[in-house]
N, C-alpha and C. Protein backbone atom coordinates (compact mmCIF):
# COMPACT_ATOMS: atom_id res chain seq x y z
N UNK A 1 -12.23 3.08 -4.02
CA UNK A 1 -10.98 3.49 -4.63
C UNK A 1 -11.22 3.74 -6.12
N UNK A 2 -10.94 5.13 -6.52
CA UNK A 2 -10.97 5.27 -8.00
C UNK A 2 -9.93 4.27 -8.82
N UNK A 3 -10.56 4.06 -10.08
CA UNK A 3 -9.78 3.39 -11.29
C UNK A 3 -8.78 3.85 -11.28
N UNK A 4 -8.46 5.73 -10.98
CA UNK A 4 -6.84 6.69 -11.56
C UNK A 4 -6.30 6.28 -10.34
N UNK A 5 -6.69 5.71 -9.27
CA UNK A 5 -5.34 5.71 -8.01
C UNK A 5 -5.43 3.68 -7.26
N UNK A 6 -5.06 3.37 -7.98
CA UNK A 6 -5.23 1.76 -7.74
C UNK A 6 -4.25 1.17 -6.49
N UNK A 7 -3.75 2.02 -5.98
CA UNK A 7 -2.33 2.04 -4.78
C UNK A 7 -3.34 2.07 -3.41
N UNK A 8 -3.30 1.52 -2.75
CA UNK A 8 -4.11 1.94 -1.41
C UNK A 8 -3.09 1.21 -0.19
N UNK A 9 -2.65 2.18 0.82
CA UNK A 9 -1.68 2.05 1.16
C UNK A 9 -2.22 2.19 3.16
N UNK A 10 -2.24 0.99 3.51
CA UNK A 10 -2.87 1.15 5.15
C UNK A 10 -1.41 1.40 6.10
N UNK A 11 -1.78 2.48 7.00
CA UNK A 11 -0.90 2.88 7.85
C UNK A 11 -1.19 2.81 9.32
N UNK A 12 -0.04 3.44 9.97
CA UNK A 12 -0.26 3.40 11.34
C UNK A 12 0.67 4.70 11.86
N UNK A 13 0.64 5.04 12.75
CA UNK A 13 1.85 5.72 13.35
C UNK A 13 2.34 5.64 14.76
N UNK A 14 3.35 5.77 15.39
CA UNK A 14 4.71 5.95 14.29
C UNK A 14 5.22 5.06 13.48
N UNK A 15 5.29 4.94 12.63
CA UNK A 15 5.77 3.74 11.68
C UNK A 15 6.71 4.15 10.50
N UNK A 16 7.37 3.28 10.24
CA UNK A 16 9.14 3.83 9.70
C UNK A 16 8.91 3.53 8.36
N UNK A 17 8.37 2.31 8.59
CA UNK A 17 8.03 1.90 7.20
C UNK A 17 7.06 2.07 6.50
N UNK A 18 6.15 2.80 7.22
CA UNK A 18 4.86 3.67 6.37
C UNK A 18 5.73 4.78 5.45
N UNK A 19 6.26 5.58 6.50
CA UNK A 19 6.98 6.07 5.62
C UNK A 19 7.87 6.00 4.86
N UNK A 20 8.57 5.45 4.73
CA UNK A 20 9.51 4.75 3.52
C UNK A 20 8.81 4.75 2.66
N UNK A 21 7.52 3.71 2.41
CA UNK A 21 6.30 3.57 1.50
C UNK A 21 5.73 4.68 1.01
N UNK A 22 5.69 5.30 1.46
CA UNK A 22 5.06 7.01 1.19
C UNK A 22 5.98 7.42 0.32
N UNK A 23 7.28 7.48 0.76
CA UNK A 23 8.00 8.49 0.14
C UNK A 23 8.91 7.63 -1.00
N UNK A 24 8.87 6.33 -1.04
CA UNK A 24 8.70 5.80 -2.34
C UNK A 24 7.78 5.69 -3.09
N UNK A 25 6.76 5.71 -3.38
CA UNK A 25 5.28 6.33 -4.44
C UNK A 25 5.64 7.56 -4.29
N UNK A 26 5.92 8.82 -3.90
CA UNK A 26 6.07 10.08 -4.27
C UNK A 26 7.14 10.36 -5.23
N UNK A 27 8.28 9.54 -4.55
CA UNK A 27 9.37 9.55 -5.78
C UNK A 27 9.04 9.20 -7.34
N UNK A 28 8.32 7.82 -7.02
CA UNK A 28 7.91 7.46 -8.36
C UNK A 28 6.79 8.04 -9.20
N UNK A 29 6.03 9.33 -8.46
CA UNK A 29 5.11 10.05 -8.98
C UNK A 29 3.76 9.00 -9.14
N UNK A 30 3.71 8.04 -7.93
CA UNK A 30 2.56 6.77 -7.85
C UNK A 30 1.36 7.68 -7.14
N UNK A 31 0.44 7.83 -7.14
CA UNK A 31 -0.39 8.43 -6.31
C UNK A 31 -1.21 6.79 -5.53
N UNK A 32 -1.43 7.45 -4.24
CA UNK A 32 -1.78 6.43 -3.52
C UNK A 32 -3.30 6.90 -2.67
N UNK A 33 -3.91 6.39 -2.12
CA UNK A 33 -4.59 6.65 -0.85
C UNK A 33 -4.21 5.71 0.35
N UNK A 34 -4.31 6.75 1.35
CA UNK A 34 -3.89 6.30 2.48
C UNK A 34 -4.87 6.29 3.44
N UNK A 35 -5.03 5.06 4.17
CA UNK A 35 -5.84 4.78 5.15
C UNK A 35 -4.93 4.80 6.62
N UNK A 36 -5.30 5.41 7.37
CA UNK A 36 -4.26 5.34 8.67
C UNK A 36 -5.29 4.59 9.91
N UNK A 37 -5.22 3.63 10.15
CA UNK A 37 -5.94 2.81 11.07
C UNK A 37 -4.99 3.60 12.59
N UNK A 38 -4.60 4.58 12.78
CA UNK A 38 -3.92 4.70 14.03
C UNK A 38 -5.18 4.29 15.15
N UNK A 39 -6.15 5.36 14.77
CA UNK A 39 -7.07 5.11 15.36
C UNK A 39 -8.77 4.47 15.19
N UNK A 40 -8.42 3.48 14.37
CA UNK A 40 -10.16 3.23 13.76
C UNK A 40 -9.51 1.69 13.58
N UNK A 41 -10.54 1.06 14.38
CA UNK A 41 -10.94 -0.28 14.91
C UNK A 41 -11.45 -0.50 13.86
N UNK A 42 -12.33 -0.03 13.54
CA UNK A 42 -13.32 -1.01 12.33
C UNK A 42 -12.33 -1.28 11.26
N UNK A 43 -11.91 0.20 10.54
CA UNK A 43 -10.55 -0.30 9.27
C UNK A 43 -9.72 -1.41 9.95
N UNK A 44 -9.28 -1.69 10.96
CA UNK A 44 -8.18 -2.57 11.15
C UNK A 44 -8.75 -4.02 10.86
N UNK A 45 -10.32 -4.10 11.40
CA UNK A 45 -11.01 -5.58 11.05
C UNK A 45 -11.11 -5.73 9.59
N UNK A 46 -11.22 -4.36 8.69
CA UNK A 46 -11.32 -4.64 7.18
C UNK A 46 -9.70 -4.89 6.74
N UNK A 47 -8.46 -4.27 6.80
CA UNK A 47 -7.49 -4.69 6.61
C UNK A 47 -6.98 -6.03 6.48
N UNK A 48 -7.61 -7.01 7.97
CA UNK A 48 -7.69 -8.14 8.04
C UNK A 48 -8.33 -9.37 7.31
N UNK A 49 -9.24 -8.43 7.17
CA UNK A 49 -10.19 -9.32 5.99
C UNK A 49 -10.00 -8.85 4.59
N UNK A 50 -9.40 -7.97 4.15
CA UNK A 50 -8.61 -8.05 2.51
C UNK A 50 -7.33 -8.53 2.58
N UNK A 51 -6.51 -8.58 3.35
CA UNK A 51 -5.14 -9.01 3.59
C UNK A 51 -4.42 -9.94 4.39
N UNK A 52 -4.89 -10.17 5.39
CA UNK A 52 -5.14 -11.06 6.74
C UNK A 52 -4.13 -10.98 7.54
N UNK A 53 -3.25 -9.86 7.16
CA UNK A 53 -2.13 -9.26 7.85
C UNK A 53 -2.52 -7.90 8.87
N UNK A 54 -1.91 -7.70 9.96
CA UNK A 54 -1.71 -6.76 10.71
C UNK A 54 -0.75 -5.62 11.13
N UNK A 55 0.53 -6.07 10.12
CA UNK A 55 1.76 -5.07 10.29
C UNK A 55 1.38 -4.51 9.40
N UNK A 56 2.16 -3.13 9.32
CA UNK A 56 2.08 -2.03 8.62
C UNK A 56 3.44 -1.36 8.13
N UNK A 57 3.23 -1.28 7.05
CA UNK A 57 2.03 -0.85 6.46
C UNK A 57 1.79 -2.04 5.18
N UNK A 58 0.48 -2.03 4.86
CA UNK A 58 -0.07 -2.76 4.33
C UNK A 58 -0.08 -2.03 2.50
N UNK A 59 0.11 -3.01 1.50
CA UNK A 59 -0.38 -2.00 0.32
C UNK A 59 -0.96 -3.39 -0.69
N UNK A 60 -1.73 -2.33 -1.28
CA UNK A 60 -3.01 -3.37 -2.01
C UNK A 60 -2.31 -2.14 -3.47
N UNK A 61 -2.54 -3.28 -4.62
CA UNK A 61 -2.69 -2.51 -6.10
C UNK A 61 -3.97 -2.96 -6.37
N UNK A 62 -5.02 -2.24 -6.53
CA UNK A 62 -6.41 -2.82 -6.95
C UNK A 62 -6.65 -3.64 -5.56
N UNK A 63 -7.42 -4.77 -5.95
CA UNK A 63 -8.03 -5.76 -4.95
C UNK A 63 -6.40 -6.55 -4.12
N UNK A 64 -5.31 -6.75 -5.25
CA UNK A 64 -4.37 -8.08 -4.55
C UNK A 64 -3.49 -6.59 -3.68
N UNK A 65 -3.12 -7.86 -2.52
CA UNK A 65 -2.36 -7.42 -1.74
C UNK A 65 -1.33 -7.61 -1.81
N UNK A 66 -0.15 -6.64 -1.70
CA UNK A 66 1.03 -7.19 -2.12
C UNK A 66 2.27 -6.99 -1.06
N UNK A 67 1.77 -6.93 0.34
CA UNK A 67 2.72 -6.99 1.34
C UNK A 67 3.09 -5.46 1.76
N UNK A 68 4.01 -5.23 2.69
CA UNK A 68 4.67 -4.37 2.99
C UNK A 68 5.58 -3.80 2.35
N UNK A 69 6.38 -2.41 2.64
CA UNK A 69 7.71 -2.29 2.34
C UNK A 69 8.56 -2.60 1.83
N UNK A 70 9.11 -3.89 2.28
CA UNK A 70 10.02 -4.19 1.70
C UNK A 70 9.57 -5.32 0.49
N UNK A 71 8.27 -5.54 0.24
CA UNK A 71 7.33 -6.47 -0.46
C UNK A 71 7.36 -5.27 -1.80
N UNK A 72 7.07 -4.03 -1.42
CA UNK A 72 7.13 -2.91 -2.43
C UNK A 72 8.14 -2.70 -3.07
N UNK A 73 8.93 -2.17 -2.10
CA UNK A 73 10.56 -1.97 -2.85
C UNK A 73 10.88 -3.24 -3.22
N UNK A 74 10.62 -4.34 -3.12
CA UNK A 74 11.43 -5.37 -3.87
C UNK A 74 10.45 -5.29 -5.83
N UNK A 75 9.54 -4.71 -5.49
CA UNK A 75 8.43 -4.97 -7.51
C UNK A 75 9.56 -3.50 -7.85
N UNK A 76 9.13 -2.74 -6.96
CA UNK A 76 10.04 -1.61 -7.98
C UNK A 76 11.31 -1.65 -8.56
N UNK A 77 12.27 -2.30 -7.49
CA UNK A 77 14.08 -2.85 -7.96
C UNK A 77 13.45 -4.01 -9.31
N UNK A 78 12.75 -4.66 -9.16
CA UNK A 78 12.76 -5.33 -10.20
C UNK A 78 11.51 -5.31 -11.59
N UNK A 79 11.23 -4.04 -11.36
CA UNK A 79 10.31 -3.74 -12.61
C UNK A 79 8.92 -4.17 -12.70
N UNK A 80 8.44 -4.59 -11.60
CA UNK A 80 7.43 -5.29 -11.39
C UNK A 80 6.19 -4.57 -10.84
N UNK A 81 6.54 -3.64 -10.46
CA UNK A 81 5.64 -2.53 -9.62
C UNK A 81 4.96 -1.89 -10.74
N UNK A 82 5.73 -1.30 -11.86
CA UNK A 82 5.30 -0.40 -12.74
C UNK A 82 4.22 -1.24 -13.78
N UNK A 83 4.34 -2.83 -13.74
CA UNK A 83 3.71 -3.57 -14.59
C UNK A 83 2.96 -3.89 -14.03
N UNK A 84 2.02 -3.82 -12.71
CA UNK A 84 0.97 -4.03 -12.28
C UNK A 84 0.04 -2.93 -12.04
N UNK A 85 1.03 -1.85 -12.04
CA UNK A 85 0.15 -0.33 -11.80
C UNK A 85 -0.38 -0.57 -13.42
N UNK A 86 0.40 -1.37 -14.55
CA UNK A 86 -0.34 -0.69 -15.72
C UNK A 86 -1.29 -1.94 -16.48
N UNK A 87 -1.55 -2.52 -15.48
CA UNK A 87 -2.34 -3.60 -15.12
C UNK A 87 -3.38 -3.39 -15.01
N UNK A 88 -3.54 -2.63 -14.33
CA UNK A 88 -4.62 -1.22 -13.40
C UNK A 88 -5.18 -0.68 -14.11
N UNK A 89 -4.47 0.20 -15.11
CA UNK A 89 -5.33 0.99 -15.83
C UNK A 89 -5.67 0.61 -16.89
């Protein structure tokens, strides 16, 4: 993961709340990478072992993991999202 995109965002499909996640970093002009484990076994054993979670979607800023969805939207309502992205850089 480059230094300029510190968002790394594990998916699945169909998933509701992947997208939600998506289309909150687009709003906020966050650039992310996205890993979609729909189909790759091996990413799902690494997911597990940076996060130790299995629902999705998963989002990491840098190395810490910081939950799902509603784990996201709760840093952004409270200003907290933008102070770890600038953490980052």
């Amino acid at each position: 993961m480059a230094d300029t995109n510190p968002v790394t965002l594990y998916t699945t499909e169909p998933c509701g709340f992947c997208t939600a996640a998506k289309s909150l970093l687009r709003e906020r002009g966050i650039a992310y990478e996205e890993i979609d484990l729909a189909r790759d076994a091996a990413a799902r054993d690494s997911l597990m072992e940076r996060t130790g979670q299995m629902t999705f979607p998963q989002v990491l800023i840098g190395e810490r993991p910081i939950g799902g969805f509603r784990e996201l939207l709760a840093l952004d309502r409270d200003g907290s999202l933008e102070k770890l992205l600038s953490a980052q850089a």
